[in-house]
PDB file of N, CA and C in Angstrom:
ATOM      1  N   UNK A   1     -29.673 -11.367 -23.625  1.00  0.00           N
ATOM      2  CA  UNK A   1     -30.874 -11.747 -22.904  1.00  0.00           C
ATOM      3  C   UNK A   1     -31.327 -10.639 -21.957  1.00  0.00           C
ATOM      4  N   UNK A   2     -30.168 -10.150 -21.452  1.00  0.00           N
ATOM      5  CA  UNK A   2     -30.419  -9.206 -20.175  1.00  0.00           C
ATOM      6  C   UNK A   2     -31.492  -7.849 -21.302  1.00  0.00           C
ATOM      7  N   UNK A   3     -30.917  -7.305 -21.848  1.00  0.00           N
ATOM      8  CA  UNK A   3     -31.707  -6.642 -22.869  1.00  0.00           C
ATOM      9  C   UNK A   3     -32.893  -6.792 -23.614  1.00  0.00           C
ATOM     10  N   UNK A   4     -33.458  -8.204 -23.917  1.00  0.00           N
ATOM     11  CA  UNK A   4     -34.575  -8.911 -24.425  1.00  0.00           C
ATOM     12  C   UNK A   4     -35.312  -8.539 -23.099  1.00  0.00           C
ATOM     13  N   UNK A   5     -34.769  -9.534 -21.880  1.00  0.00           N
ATOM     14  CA  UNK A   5     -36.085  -8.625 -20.512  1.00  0.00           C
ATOM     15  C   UNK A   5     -36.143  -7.259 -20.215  1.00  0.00           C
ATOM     16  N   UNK A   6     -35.377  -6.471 -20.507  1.00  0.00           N
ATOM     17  CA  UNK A   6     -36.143  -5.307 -20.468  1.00  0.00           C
ATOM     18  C   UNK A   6     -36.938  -4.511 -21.374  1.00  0.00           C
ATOM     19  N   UNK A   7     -36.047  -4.905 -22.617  1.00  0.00           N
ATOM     20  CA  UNK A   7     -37.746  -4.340 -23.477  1.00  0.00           C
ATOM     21  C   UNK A   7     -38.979  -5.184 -23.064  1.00  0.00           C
ATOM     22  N   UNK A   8     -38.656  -6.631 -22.921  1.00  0.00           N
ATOM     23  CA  UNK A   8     -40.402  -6.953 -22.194  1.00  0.00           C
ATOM     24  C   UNK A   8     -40.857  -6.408 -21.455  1.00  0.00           C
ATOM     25  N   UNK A   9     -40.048  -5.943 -20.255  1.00  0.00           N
ATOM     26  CA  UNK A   9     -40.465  -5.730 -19.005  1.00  0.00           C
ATOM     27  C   UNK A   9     -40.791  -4.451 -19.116  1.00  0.00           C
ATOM     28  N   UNK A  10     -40.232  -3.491 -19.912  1.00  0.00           N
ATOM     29  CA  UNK A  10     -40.866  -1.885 -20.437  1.00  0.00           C
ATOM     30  C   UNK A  10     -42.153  -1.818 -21.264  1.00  0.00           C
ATOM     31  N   UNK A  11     -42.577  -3.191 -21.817  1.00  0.00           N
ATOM     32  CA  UNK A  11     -43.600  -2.911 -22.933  1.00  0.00           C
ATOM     33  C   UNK A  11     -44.189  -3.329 -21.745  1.00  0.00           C
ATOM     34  N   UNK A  12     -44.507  -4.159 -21.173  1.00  0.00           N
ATOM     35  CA  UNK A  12     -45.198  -4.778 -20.267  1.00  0.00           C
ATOM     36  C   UNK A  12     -45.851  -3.264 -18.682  1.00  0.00           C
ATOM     37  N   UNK A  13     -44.591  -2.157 -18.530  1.00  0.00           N
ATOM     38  CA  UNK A  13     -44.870  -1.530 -17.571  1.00  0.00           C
ATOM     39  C   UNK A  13     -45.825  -0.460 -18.621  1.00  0.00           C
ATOM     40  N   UNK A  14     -45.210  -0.505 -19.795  1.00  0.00           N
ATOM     41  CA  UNK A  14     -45.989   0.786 -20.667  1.00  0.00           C
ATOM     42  C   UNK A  14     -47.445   0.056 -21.173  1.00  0.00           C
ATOM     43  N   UNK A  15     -47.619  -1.240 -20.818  1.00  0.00           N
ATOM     44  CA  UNK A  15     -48.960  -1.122 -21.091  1.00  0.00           C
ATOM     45  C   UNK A  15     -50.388  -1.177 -19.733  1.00  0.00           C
ATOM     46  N   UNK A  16     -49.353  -1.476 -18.272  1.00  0.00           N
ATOM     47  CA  UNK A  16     -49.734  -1.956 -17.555  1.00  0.00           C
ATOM     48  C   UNK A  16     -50.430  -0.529 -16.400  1.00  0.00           C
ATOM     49  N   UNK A  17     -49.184   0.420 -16.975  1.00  0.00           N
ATOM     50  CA  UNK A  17     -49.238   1.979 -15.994  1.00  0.00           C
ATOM     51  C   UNK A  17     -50.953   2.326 -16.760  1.00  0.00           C
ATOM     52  N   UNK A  18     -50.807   2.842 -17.573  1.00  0.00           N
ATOM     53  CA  UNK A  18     -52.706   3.214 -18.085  1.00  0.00           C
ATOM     54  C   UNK A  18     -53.539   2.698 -17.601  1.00  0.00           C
ATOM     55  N   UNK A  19     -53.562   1.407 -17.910  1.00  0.00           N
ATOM     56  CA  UNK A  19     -54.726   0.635 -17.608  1.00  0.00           C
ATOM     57  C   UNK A  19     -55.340   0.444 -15.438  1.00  0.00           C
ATOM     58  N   UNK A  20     -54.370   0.564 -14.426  1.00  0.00           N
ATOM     59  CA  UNK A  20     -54.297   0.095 -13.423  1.00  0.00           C
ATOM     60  C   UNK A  20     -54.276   1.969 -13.201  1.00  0.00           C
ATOM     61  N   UNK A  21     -53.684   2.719 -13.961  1.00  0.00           N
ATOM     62  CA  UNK A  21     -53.657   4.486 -13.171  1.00  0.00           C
ATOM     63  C   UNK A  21     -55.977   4.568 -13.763  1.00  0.00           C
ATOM     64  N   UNK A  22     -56.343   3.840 -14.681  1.00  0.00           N
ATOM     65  CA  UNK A  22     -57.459   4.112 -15.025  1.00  0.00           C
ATOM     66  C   UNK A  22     -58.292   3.588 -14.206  1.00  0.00           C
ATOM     67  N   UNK A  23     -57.978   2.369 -13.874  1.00  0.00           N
ATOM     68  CA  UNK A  23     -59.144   1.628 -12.717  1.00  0.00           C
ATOM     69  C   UNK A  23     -58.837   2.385 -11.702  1.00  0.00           C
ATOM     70  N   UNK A  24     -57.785   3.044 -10.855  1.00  0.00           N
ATOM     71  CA  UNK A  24     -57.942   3.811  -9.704  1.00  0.00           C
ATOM     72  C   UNK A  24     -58.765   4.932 -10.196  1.00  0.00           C
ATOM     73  N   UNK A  25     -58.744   5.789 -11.100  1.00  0.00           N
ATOM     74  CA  UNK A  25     -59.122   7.111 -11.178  1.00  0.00           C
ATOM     75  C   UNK A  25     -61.208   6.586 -11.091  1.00  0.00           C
ATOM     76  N   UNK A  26     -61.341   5.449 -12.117  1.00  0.00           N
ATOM     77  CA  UNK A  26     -63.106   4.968 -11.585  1.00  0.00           C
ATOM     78  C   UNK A  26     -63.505   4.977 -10.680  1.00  0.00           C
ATOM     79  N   UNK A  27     -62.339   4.614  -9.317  1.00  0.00           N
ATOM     80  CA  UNK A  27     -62.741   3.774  -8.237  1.00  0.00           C
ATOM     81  C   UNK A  27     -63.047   5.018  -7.483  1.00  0.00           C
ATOM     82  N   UNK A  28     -62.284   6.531  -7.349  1.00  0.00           N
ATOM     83  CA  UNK A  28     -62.607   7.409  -6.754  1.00  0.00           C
ATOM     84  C   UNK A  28     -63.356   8.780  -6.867  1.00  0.00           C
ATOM     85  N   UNK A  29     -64.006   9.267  -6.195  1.00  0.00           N
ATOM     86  CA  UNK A  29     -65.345  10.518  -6.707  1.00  0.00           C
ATOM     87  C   UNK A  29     -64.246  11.274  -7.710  1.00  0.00           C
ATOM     88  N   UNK A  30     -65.221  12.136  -8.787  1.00  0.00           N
ATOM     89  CA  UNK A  30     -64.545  12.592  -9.978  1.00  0.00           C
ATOM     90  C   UNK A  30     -63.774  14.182  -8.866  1.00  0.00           C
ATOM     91  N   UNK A  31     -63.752  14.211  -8.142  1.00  0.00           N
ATOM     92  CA  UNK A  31     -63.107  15.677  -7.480  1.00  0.00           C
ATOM     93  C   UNK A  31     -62.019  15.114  -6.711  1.00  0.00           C
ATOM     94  N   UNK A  32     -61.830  13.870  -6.674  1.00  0.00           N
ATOM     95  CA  UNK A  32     -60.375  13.241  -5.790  1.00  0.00           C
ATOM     96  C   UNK A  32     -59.492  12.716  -6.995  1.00  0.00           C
ATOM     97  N   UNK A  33     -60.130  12.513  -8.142  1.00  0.00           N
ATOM     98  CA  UNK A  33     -58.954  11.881  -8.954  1.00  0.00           C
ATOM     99  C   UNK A  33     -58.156  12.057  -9.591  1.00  0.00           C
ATOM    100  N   UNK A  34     -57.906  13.417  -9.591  1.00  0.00           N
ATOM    101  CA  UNK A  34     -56.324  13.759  -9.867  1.00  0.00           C
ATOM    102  C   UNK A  34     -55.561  13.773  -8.838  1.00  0.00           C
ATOM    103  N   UNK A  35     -56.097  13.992  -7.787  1.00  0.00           N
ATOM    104  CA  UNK A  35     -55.262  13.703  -6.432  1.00  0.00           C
ATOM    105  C   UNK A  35     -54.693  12.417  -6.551  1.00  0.00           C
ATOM    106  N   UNK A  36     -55.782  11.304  -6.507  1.00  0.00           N
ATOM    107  CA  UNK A  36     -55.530   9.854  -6.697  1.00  0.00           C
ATOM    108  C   UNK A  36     -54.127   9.396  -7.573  1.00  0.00           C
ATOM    109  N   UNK A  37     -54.631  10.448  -8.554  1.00  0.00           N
ATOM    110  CA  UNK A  37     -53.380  10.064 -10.338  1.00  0.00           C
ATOM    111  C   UNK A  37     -51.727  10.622  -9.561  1.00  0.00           C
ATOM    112  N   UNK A  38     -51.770  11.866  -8.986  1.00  0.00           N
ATOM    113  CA  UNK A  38     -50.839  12.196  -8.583  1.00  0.00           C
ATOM    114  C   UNK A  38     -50.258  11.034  -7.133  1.00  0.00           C
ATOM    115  N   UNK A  39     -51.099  10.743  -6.758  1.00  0.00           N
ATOM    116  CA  UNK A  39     -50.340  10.077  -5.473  1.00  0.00           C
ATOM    117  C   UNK A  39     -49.619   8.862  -6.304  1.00  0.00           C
ATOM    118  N   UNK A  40     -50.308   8.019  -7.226  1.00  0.00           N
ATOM    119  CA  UNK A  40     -50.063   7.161  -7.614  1.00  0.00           C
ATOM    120  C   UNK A  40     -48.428   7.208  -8.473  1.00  0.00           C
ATOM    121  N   UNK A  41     -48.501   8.290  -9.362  1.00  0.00           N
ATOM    122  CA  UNK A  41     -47.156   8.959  -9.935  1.00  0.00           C
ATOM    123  C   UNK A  41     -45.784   9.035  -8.706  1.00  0.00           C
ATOM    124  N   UNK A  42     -46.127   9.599  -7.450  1.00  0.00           N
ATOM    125  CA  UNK A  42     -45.474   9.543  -6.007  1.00  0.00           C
ATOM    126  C   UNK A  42     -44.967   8.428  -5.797  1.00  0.00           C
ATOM    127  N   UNK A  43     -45.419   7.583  -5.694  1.00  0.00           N
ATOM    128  CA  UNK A  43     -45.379   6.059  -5.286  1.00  0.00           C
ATOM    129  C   UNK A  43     -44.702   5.051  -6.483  1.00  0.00           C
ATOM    130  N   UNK A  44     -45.319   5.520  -7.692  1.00  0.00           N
ATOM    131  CA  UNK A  44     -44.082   4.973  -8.896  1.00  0.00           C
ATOM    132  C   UNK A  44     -42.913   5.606  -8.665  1.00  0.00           C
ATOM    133  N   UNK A  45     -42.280   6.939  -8.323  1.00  0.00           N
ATOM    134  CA  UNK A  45     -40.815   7.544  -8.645  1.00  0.00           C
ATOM    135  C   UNK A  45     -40.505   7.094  -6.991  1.00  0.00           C
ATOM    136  N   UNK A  46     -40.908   6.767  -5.832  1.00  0.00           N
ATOM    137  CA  UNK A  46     -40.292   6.108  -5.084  1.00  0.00           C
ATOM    138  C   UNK A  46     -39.773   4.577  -4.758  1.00  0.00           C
ATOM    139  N   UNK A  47     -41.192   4.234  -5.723  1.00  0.00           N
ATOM    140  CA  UNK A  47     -40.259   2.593  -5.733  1.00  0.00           C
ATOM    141  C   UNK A  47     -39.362   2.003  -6.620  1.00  0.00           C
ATOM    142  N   UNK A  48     -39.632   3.318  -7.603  1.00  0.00           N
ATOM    143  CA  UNK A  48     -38.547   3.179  -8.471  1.00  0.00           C
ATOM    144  C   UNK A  48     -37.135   3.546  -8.043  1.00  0.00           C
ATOM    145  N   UNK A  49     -36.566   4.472  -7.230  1.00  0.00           N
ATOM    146  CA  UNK A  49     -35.768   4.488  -6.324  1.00  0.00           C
ATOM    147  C   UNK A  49     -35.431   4.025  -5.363  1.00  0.00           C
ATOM    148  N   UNK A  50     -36.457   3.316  -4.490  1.00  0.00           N
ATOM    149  CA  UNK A  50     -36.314   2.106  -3.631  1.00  0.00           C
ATOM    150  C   UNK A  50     -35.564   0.869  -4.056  1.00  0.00           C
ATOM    151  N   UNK A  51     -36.212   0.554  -5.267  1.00  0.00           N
ATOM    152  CA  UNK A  51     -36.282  -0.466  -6.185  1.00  0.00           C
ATOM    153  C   UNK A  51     -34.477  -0.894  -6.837  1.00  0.00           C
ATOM    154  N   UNK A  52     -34.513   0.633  -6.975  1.00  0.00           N
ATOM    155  CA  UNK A  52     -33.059   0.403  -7.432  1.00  0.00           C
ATOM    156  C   UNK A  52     -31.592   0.411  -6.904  1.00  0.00           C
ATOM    157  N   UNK A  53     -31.966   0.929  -5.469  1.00  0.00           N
ATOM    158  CA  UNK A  53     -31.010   0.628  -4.137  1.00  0.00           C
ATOM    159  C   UNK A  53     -30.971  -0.723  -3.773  1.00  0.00           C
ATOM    160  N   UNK A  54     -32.144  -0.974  -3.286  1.00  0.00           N
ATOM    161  CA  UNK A  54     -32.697  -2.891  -2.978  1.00  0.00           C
ATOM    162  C   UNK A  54     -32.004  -3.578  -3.723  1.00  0.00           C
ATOM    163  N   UNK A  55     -32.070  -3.710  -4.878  1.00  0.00           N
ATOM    164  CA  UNK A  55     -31.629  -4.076  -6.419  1.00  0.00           C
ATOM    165  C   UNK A  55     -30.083  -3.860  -6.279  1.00  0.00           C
ATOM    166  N   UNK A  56     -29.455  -3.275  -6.066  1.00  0.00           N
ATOM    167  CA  UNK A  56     -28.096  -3.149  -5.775  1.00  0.00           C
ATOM    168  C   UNK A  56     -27.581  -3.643  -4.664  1.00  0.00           C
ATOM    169  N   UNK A  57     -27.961  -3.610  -4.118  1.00  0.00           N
ATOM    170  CA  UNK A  57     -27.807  -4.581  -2.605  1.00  0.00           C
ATOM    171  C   UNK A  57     -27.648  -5.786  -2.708  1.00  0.00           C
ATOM    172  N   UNK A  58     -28.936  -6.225  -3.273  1.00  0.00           N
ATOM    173  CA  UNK A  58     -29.313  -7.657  -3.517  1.00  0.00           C
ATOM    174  C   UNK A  58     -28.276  -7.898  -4.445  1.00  0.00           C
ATOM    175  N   UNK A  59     -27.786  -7.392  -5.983  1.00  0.00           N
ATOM    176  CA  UNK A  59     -27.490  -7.703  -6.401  1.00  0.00           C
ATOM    177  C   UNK A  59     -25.739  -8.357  -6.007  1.00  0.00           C
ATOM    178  N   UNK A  60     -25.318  -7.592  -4.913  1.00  0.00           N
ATOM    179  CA  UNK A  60     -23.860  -7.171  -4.280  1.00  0.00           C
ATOM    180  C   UNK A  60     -23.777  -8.680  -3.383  1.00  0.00           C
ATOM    181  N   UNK A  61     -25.194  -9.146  -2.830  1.00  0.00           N
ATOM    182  CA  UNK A  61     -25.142 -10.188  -2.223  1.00  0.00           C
ATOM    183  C   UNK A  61     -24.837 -11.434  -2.967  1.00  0.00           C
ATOM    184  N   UNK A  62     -26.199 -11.079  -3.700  1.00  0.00           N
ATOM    185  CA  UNK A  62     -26.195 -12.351  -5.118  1.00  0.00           C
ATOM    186  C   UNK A  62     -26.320 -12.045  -5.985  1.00  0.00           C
ATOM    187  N   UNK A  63     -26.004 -12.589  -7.508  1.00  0.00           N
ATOM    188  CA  UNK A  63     -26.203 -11.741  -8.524  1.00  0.00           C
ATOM    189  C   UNK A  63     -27.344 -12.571  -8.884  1.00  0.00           C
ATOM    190  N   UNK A  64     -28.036 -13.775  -8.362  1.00  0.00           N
ATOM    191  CA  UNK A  64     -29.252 -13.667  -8.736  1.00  0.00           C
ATOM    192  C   UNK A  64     -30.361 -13.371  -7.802  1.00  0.00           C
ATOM    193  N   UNK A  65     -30.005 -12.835  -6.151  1.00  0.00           N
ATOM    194  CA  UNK A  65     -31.026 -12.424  -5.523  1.00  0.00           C
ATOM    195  C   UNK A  65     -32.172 -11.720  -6.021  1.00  0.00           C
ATOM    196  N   UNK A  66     -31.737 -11.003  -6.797  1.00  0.00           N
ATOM    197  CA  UNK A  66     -32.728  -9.987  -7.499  1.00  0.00           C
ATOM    198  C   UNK A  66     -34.085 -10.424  -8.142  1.00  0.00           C
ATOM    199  N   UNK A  67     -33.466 -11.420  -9.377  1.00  0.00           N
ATOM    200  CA  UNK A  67     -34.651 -11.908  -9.521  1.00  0.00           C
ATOM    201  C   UNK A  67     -35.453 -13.175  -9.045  1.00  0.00           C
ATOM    202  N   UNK A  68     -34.479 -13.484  -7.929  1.00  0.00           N
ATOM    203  CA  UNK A  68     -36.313 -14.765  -6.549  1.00  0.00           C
ATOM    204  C   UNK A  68     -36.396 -13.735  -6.092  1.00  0.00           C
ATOM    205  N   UNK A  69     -35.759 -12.721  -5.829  1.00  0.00           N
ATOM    206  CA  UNK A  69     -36.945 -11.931  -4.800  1.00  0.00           C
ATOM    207  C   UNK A  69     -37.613 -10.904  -5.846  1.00  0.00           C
ATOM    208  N   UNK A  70     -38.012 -10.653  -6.894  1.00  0.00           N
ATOM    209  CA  UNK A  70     -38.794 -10.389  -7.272  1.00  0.00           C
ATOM    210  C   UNK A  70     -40.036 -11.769  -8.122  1.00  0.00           C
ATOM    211  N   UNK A  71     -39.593 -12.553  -8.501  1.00  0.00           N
ATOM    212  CA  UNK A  71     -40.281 -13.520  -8.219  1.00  0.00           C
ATOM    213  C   UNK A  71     -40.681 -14.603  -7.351  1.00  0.00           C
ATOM    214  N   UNK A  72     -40.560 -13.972  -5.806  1.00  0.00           N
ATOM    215  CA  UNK A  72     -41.752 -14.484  -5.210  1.00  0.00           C
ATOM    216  C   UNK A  72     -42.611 -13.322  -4.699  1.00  0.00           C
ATOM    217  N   UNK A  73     -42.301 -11.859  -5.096  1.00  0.00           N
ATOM    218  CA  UNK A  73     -42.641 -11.246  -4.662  1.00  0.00           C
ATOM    219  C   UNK A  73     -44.261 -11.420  -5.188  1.00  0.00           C
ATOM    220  N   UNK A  74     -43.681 -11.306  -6.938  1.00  0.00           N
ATOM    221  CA  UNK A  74     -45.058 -11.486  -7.687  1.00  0.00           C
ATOM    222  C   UNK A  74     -46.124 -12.487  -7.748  1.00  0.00           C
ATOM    223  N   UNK A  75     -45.029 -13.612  -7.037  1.00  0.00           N
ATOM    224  CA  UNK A  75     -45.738 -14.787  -6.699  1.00  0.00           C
ATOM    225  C   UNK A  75     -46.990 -14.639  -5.333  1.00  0.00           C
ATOM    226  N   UNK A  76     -46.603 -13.911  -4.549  1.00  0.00           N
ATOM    227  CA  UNK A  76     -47.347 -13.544  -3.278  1.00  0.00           C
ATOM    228  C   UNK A  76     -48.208 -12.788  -3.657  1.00  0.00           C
ATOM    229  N   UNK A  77     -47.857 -11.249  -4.682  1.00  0.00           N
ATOM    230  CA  UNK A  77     -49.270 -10.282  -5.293  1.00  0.00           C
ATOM    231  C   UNK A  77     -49.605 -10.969  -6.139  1.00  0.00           C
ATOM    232  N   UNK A  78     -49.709 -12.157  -6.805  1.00  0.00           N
ATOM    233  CA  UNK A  78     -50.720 -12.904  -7.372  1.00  0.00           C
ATOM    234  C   UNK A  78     -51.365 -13.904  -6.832  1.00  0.00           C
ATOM    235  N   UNK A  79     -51.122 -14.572  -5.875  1.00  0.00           N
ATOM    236  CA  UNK A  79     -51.709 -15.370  -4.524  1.00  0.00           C
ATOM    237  C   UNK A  79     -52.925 -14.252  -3.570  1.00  0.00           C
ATOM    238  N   UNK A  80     -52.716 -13.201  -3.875  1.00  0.00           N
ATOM    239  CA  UNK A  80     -53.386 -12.313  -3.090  1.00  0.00           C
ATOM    240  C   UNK A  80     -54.723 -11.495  -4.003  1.00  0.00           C
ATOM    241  N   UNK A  81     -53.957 -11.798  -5.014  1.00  0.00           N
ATOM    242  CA  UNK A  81     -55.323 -11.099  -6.431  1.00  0.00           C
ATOM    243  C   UNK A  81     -56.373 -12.190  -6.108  1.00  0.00           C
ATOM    244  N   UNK A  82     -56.177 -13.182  -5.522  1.00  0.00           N
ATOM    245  CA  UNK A  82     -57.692 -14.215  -5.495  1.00  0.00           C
ATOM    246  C   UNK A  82     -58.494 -13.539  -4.238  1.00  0.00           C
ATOM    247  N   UNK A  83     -57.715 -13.058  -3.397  1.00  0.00           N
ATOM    248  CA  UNK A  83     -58.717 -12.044  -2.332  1.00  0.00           C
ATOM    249  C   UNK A  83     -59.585 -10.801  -2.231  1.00  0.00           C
ATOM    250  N   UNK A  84     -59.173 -10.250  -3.900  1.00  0.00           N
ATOM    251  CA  UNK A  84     -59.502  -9.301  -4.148  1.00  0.00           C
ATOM    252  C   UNK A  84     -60.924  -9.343  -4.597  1.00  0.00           C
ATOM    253  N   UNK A  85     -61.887  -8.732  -3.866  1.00  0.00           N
ATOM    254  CA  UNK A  85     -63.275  -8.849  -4.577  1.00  0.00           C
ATOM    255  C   UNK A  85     -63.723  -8.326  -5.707  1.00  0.00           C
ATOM    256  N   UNK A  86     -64.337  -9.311  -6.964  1.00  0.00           N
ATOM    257  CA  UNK A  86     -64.325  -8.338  -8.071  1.00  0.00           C
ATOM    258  C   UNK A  86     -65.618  -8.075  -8.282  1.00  0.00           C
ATOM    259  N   UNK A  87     -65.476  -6.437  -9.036  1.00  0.00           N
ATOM    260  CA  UNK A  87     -66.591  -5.532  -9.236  1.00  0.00           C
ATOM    261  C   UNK A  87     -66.453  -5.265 -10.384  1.00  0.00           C
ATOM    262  N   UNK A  88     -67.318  -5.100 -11.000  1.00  0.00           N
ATOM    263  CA  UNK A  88     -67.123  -4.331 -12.363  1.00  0.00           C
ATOM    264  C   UNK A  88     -67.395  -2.632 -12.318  1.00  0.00           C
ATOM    265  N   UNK A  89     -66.764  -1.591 -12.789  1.00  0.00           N
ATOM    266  CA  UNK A  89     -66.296  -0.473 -12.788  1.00  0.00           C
ATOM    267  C   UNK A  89     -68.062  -0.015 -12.949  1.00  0.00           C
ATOM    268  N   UNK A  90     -68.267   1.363 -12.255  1.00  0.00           N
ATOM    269  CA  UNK A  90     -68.998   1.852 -12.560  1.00  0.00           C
ATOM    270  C   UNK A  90     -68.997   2.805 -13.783  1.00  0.00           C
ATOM    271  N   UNK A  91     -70.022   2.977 -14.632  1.00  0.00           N
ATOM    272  CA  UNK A  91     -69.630   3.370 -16.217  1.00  0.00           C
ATOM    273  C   UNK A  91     -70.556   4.602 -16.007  1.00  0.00           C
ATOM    274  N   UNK A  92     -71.363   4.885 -14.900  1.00  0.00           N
ATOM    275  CA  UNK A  92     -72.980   5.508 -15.154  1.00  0.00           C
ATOM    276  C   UNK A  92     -72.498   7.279 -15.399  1.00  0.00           C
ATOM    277  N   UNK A  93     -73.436   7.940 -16.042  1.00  0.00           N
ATOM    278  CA  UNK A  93     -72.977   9.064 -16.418  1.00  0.00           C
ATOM    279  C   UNK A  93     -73.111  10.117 -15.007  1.00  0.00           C
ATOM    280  N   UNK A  94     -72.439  11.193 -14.858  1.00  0.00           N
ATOM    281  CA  UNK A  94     -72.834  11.699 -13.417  1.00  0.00           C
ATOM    282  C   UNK A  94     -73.829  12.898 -13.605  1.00  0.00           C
TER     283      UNK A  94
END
């Protein structure tokens, strides 16, 4: 099982990184967005290292801390996606 969630959870990050690195790069003038792409890359290889200390910790406490606290985590960033105002992407040519 432990193996079944992570290929989900890898198909799921490999389809999820494109699509969410693409809506940032729209959202900012075309001369900031590789800056944007790079910060964003920054912030994946640290929480991925964050992620996996936390994760060891937690796990040392409980061996199922890990996953309630990542599911309520997601539970809270999806309670919070209803605050998010939606726009549709600007497409216009520059």
């Amino acid at each position: 099982m432990a193996m079944l969630g992570a290929a989900v959870a890898a198909a799921g990050i490999a389809l999820a990184t494109p699509n969410y690195t693409a809506s940032l790069v729209a959202r900012v003038p075309e001369h900031c967005q590789a800056a944007a792409a790079g910060w964003l890359s920054s912030v994946h290889v640290l929480g991925q290292g964050i992620g996996a200390l936390c994760g060891g910790v937690a796990f040392a406490i409980d061996p199922a801390l890990p996953f309630w606290t990542c599911a309520a985590i997601g539970a809270a960033l999806a309670a919070c996606t209803v605050l998010l105002p939606m726009r549709a992407p600007d497409h216009r040519a520059a």
